[in-house]
C-alpha atoms as a PDB file:
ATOM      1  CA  UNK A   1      30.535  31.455  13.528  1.00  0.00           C
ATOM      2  CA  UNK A   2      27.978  30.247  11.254  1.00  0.00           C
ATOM      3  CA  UNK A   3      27.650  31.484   7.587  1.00  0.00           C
ATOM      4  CA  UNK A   4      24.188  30.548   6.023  1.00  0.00           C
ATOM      5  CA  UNK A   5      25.290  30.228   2.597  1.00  0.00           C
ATOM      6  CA  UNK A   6      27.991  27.582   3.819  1.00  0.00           C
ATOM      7  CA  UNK A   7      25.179  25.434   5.318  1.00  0.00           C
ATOM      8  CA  UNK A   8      23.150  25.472   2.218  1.00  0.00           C
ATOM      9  CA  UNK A   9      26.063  23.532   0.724  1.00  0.00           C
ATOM     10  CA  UNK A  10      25.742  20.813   2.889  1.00  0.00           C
ATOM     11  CA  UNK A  11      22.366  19.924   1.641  1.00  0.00           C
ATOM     12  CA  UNK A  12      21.063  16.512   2.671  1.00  0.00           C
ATOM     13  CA  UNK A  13      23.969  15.820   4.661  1.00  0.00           C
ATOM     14  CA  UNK A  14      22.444  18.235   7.353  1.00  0.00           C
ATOM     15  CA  UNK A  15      21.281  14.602   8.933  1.00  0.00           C
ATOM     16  CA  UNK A  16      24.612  13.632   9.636  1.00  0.00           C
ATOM     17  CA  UNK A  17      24.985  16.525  11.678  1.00  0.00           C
ATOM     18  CA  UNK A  18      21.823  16.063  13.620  1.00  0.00           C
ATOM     19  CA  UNK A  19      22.642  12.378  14.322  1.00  0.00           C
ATOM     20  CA  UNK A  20      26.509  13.268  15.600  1.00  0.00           C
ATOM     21  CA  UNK A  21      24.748  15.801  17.662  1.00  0.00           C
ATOM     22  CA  UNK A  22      22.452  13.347  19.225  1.00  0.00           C
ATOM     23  CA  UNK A  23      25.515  10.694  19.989  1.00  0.00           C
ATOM     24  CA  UNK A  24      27.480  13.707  21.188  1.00  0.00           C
ATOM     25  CA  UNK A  25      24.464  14.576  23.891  1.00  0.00           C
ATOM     26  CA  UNK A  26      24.317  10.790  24.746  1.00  0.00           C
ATOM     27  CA  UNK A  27      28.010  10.477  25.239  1.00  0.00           C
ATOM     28  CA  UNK A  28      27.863  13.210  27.713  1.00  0.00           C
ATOM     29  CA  UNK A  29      24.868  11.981  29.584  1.00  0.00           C
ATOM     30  CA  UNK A  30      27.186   8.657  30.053  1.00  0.00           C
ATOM     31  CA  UNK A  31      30.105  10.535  30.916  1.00  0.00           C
ATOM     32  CA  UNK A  32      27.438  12.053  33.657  1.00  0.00           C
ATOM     33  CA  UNK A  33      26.379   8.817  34.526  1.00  0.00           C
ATOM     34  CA  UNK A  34      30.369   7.558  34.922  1.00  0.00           C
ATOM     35  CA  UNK A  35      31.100  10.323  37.545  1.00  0.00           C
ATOM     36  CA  UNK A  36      27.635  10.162  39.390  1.00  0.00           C
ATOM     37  CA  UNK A  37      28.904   6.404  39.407  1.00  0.00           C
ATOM     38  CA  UNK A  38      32.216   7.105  40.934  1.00  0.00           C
ATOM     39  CA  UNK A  39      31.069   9.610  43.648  1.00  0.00           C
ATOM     40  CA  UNK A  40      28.591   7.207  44.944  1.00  0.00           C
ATOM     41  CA  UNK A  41      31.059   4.691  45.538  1.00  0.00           C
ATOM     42  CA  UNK A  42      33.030   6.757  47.428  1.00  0.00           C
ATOM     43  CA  UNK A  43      30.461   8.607  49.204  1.00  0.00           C
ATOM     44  CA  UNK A  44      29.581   4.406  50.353  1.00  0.00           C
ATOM     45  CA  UNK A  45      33.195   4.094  51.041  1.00  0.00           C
ATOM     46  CA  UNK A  46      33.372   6.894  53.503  1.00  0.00           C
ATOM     47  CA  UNK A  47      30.640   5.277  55.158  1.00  0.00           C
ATOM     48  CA  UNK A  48      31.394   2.064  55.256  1.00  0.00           C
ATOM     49  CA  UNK A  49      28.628   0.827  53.527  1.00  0.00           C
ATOM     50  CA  UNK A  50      27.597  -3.073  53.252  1.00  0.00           C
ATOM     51  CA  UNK A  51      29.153  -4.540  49.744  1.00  0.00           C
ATOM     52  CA  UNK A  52      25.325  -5.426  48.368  1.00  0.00           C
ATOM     53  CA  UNK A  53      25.271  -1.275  48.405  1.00  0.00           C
ATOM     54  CA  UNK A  54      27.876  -1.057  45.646  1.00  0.00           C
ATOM     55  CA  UNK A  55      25.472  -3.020  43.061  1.00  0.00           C
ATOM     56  CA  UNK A  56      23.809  -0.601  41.662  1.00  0.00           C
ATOM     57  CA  UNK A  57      26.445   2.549  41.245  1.00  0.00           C
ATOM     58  CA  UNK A  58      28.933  -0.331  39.696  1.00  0.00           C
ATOM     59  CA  UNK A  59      26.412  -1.374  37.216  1.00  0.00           C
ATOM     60  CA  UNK A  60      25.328   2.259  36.518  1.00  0.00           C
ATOM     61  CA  UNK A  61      29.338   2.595  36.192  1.00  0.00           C
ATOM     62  CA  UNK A  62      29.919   0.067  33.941  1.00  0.00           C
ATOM     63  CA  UNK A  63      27.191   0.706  31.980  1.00  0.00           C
ATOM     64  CA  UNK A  64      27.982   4.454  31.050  1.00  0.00           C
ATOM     65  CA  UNK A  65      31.752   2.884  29.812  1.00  0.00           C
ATOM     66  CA  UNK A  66      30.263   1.201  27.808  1.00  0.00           C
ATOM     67  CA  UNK A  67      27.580   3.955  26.484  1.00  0.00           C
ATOM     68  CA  UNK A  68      30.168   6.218  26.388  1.00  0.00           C
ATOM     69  CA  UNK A  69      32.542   3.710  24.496  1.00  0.00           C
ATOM     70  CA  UNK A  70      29.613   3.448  21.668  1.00  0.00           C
ATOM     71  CA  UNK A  71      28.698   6.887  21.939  1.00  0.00           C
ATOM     72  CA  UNK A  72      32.538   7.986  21.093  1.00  0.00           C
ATOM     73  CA  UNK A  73      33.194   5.017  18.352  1.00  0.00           C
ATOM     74  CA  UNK A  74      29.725   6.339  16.126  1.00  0.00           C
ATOM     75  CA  UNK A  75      30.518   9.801  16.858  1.00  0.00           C
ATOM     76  CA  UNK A  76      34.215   9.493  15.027  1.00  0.00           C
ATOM     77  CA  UNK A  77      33.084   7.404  12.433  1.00  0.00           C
ATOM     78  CA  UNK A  78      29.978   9.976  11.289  1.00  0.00           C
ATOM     79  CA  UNK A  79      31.946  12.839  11.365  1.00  0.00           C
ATOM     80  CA  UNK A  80      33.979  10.318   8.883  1.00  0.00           C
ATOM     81  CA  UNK A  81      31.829  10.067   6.788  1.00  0.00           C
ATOM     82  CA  UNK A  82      30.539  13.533   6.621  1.00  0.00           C
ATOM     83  CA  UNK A  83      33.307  14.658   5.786  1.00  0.00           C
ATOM     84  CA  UNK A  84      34.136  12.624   2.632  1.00  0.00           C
ATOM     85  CA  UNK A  85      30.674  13.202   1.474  1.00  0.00           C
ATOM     86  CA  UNK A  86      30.721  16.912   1.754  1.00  0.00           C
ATOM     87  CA  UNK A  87      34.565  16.895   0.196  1.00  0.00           C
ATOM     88  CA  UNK A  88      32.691  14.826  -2.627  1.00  0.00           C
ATOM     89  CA  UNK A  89      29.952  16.926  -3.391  1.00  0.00           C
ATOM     90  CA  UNK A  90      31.989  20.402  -3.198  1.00  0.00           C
ATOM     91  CA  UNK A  91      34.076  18.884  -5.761  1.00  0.00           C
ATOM     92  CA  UNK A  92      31.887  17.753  -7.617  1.00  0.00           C
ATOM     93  CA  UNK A  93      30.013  21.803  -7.768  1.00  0.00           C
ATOM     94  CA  UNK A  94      33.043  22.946  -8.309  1.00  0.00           C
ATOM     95  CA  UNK A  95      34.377  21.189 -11.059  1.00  0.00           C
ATOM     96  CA  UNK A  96      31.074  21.559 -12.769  1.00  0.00           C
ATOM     97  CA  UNK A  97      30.734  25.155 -11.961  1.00  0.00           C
ATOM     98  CA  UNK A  98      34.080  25.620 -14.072  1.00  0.00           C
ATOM     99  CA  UNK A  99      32.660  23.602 -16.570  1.00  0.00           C
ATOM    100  CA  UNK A 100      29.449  25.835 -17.081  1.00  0.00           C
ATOM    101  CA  UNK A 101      32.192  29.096 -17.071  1.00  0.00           C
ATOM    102  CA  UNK A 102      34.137  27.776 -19.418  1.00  0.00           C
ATOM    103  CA  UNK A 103      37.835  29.051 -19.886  1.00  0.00           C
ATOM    104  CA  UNK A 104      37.371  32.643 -20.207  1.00  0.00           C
ATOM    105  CA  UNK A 105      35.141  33.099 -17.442  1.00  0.00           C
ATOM    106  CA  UNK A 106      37.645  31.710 -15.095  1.00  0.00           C
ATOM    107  CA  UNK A 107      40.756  33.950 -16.302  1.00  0.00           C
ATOM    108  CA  UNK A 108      40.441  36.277 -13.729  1.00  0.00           C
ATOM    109  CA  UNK A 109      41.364  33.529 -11.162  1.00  0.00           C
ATOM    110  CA  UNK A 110      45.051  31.420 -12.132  1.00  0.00           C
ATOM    111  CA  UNK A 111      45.645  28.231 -12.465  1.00  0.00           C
ATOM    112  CA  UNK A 112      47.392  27.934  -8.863  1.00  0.00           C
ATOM    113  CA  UNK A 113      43.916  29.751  -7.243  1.00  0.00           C
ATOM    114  CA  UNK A 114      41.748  27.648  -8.711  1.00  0.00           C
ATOM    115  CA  UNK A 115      43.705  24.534  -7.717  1.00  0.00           C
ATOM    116  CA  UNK A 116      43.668  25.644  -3.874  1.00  0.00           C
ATOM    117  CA  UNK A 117      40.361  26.451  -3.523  1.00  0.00           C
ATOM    118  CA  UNK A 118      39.134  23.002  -5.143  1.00  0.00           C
ATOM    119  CA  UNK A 119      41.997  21.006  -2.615  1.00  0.00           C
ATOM    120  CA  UNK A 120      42.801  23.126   0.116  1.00  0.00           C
ATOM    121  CA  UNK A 121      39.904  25.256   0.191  1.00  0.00           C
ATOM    122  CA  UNK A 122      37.688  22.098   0.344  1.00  0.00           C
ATOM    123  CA  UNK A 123      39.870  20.422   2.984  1.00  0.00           C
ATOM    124  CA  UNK A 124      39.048  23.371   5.166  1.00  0.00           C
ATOM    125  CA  UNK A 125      35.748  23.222   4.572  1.00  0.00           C
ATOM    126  CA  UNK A 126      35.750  19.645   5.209  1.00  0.00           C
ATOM    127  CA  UNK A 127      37.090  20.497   9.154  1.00  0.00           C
ATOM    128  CA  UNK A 128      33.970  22.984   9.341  1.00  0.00           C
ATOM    129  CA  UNK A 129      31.458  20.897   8.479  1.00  0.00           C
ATOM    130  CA  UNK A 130      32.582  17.308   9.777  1.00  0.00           C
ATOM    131  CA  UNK A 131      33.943  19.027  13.133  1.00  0.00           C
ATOM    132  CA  UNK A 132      32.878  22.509  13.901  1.00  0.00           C
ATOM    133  CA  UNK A 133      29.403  22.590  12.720  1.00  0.00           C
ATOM    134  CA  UNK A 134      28.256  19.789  15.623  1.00  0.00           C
ATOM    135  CA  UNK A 135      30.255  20.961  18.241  1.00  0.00           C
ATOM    136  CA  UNK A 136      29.238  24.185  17.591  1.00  0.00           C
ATOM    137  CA  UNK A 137      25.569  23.024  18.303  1.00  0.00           C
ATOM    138  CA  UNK A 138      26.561  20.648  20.658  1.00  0.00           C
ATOM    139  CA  UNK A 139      27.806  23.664  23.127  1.00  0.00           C
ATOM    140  CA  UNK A 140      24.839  25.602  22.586  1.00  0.00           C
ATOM    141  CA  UNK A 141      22.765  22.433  23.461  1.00  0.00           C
ATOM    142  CA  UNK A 142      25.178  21.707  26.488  1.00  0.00           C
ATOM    143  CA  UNK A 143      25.043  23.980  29.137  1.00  0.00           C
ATOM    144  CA  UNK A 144      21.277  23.880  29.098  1.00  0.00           C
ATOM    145  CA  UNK A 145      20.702  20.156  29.170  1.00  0.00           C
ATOM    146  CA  UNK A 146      23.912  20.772  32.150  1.00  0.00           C
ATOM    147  CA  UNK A 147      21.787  22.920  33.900  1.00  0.00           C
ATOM    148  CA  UNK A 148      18.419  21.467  34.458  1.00  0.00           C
ATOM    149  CA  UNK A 149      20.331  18.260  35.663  1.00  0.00           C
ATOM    150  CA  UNK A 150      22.101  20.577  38.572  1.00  0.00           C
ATOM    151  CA  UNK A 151      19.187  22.809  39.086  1.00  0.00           C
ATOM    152  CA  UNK A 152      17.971  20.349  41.525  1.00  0.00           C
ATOM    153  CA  UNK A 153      20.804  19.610  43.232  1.00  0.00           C
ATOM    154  CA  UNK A 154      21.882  23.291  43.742  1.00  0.00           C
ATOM    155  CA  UNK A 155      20.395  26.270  41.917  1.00  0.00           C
ATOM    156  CA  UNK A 156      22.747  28.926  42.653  1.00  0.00           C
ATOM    157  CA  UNK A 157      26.161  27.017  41.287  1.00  0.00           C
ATOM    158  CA  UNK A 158      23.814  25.725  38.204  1.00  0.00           C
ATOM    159  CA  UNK A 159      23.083  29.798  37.537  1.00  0.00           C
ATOM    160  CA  UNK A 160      26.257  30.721  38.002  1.00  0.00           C
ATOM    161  CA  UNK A 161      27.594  28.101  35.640  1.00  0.00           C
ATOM    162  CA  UNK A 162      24.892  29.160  32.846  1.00  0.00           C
ATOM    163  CA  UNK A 163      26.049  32.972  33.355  1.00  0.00           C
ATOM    164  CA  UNK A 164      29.651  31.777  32.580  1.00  0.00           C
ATOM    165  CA  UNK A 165      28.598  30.515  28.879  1.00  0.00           C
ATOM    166  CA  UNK A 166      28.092  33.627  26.691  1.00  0.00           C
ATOM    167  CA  UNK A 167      31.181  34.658  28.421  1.00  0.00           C
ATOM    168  CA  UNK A 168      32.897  32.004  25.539  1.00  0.00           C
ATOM    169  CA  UNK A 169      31.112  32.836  22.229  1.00  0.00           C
ATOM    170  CA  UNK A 170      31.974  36.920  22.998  1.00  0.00           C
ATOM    171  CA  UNK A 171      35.762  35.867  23.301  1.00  0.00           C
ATOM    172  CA  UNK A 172      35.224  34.059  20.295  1.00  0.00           C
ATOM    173  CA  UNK A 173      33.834  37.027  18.492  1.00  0.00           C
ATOM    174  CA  UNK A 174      36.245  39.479  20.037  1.00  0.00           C
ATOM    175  CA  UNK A 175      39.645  37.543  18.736  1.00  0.00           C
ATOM    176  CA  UNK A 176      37.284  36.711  15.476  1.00  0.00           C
ATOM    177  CA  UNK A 177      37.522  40.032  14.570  1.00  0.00           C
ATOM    178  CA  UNK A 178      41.112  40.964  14.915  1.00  0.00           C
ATOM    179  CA  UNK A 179      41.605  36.664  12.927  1.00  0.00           C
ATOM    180  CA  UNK A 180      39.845  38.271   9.644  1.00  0.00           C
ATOM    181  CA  UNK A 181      42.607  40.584   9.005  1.00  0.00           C
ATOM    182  CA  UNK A 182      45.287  38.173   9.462  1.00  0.00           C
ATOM    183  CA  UNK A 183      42.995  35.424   7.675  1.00  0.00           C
ATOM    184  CA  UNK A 184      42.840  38.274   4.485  1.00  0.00           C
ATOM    185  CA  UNK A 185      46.685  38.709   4.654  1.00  0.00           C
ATOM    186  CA  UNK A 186      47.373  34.758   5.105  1.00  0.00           C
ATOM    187  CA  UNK A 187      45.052  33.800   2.462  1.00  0.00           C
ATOM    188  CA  UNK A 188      46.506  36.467  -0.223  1.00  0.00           C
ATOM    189  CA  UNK A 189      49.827  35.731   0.389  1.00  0.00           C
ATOM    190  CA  UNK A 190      49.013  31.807  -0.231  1.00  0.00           C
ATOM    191  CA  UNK A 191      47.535  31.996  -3.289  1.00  0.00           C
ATOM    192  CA  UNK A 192      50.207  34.553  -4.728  1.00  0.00           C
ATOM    193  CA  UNK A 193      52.922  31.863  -3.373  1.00  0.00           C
ATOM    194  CA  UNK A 194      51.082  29.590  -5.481  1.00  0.00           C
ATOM    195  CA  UNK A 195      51.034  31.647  -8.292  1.00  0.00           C
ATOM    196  CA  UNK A 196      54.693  32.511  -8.634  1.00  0.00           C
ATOM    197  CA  UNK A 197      55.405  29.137  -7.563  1.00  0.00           C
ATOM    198  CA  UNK A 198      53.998  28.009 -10.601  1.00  0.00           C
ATOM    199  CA  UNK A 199      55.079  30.956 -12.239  1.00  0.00           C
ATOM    200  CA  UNK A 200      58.484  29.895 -11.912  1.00  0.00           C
ATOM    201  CA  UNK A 201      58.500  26.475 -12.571  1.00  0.00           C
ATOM    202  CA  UNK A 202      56.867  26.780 -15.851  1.00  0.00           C
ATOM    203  CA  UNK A 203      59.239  29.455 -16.792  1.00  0.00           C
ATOM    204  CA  UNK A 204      61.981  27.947 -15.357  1.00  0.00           C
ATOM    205  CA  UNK A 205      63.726  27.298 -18.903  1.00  0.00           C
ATOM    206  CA  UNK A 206      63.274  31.108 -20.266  1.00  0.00           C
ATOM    207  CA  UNK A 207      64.897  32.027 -16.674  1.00  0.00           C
ATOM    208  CA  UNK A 208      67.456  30.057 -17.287  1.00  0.00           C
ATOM    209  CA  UNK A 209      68.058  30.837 -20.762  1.00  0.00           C
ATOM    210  CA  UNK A 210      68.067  34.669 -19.686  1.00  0.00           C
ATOM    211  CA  UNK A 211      70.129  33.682 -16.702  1.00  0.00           C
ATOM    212  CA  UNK A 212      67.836  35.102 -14.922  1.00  0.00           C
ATOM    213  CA  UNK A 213      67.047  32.107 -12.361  1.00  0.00           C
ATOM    214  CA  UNK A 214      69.420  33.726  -9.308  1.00  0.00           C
ATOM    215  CA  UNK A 215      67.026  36.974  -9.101  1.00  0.00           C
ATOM    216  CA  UNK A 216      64.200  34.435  -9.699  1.00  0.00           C
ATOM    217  CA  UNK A 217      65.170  32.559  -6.322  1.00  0.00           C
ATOM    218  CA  UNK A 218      66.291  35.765  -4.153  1.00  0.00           C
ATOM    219  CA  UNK A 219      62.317  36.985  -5.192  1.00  0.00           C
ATOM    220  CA  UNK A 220      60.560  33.653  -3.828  1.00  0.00           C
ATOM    221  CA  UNK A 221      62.735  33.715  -0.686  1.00  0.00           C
ATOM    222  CA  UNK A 222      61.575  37.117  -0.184  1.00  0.00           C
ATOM    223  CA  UNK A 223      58.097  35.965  -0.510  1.00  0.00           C
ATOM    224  CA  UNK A 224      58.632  33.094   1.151  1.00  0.00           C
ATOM    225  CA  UNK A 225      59.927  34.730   4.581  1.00  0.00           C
ATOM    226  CA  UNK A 226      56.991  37.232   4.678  1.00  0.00           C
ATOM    227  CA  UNK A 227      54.871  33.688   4.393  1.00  0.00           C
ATOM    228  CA  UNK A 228      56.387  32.432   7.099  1.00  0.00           C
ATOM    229  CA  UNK A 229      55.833  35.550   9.296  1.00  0.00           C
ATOM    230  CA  UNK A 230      52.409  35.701   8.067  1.00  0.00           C
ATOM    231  CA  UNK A 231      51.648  31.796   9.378  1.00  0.00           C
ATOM    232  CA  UNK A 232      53.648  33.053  12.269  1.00  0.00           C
ATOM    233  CA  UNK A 233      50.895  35.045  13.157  1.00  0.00           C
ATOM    234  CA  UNK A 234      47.537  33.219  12.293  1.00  0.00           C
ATOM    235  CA  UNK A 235      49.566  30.869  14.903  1.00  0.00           C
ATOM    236  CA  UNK A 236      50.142  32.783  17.082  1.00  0.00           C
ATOM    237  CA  UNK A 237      46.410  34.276  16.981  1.00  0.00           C
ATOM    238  CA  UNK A 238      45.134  30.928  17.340  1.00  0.00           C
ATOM    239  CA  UNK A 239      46.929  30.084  20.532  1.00  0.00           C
ATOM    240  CA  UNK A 240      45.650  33.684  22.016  1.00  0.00           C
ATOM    241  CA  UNK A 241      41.770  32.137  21.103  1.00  0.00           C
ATOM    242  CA  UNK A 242      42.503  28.810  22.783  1.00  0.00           C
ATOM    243  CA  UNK A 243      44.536  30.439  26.088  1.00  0.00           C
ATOM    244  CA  UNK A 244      41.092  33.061  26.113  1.00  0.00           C
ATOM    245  CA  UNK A 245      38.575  29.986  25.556  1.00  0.00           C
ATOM    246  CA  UNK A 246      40.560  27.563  28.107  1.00  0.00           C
ATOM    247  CA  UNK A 247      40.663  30.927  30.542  1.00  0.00           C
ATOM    248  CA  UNK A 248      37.151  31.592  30.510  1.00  0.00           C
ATOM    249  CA  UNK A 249      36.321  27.905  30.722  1.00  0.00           C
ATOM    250  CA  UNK A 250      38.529  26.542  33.449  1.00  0.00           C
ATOM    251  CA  UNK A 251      37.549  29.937  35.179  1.00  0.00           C
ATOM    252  CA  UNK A 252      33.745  28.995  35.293  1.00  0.00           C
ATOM    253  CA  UNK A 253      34.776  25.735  36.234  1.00  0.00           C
ATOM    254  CA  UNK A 254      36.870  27.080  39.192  1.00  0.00           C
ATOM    255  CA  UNK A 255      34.074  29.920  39.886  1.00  0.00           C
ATOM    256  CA  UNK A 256      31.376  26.691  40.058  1.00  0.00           C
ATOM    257  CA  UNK A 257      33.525  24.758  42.574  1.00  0.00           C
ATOM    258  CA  UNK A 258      34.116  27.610  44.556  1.00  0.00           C
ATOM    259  CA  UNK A 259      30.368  28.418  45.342  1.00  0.00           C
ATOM    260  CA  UNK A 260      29.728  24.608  46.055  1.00  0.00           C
ATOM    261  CA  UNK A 261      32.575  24.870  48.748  1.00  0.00           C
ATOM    262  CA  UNK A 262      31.067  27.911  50.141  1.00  0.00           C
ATOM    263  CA  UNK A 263      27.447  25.805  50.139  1.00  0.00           C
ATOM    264  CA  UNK A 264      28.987  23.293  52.125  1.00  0.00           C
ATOM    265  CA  UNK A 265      30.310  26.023  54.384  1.00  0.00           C
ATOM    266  CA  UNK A 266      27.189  27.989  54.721  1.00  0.00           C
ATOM    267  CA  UNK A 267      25.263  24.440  55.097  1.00  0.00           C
ATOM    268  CA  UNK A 268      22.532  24.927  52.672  1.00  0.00           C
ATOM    269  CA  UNK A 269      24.041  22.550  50.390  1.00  0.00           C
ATOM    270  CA  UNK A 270      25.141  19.269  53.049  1.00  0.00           C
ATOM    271  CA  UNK A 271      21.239  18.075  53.315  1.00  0.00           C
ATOM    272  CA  UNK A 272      21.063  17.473  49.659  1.00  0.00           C
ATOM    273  CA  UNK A 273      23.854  15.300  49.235  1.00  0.00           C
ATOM    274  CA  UNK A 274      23.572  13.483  52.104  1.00  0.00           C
ATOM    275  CA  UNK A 275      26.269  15.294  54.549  1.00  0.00           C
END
């Protein structure tokens, strides 16, 4: 989820955020606009409807594409650069945060751990703030804005909808808990890969002088096959999250359509869209 002292490293590149969040909302709202668009038309179709009719939903059509097209273009190309200027900045703290250490205030950490938390530990930041942090905010933001557009169409789907969305962030937080521990595991194991990696390599002529280069490479395979297993896993827990997420999802979606199929049955729901 969110981790405050994350976001205060982000520091005036919050606005980014905000204005990815803001093309984000608009895109929907077109993409809104697109199928409002389309369902006209064939709600005009069905009723063989004069061709002057079919103005106004085309031009409402044509112009969400294109709102939409905009929306989608800025959206990628903020999150762009968002990303390269957080990447910039963290490495830029970090390096200088060595710096002010000095070399014997960093000997607790090797060579290899430093190195992947500057690179790969800032790439993965760089997927959390350029990505995750505005669609996190954009889903929060969402479902409300979805809501008080279908409250007036049908209030009992648009509640039933709204209930459905906690049901997401406590899946989240349920498989979150059981991702720490294989997170802990993954992470250790990657930074001691590193570290006998490099190890190795800059040993690699006392090994062979002491011939002992075979033992050497039996050890790293070892190590190597319990990575594998471990990445196995954070895989395999990360396909459980998205099979939970697309569950609960698609099942609010289905749930939604189901209870505007039973309006239409029941009748309360054919006067307001015209049937």
């Amino acid at each position: 989820m969110l981790d405050k002292e994350l976001l205060k490293l982000i520091g005036s590149n919050k606005k980014y955020v905000f204005y990815t969040i803001l093309l984000m909302v608009l895109g929907m709202l077109a993409n809104i606009s697109i199928t409002a668009s389309i369902c006209w038309i064939v709600y005009l179709l069905i009723n063989r409807s004069e061709v002057i009719t079919y103005l106004y939903p085309s031009i409402t059509l044509i112009g969400g594409i294109i709102v939409r097209f905009i929306a989608s273009y800025f959206t990628g190309k903020l999150k762009d650069m968002l990303g390269r200027k957080v990447k910039k900045d963290l490495r830029e703290k970090t390096y200088a945060k060595i710096l002010t250490l000095g070399v014997r205030s960093t000997e607790d950490m090797s060579m290899a751990g430093l190195t992947q938390v500057s690179l790969e530990g800032i790439e993965q930041l760089d997927l959390y703030y350029s990505t995750y942090l505005p669609q996190f905010f954009y889903a929060m933001l969402a479902p409300f804005i979805l809501f008080f557009i279908c409250v007036g169409l049908d209030w009992r789907t648009s509640l039933v909808l709204l209930c459905c969305v906690p049901l997401i962030p406590v899946s989240i937080i349920a498989v979150s808990k059981y991702a720490k521990k294989i997170f802990a595991k993954y992470w250790g194991k990657y930074t001691s890969m590193g570290d006998a990696f490099l190890d190795s390599v800059q040993g690699l002529k006392e090994l062979k002088i002491f011939k002992a280069d075979g033992a050497r490479h039996i050890k790293m395979n070892e190590s190597a096959e319990e990575f594998r297993k471990i990445t196995m896993k954070v895989l395999v827990m990360q396909l459980a999250s998205t099979t939970i997420m697309d569950l609960v999802a698609y099942g609010g979606a289905g749930l939604g359509i189901m209870m505007v199929v039973l309006g239409l049955k029941a009748g309360y729901l054919a006067p307001i869209i015209g049937l």
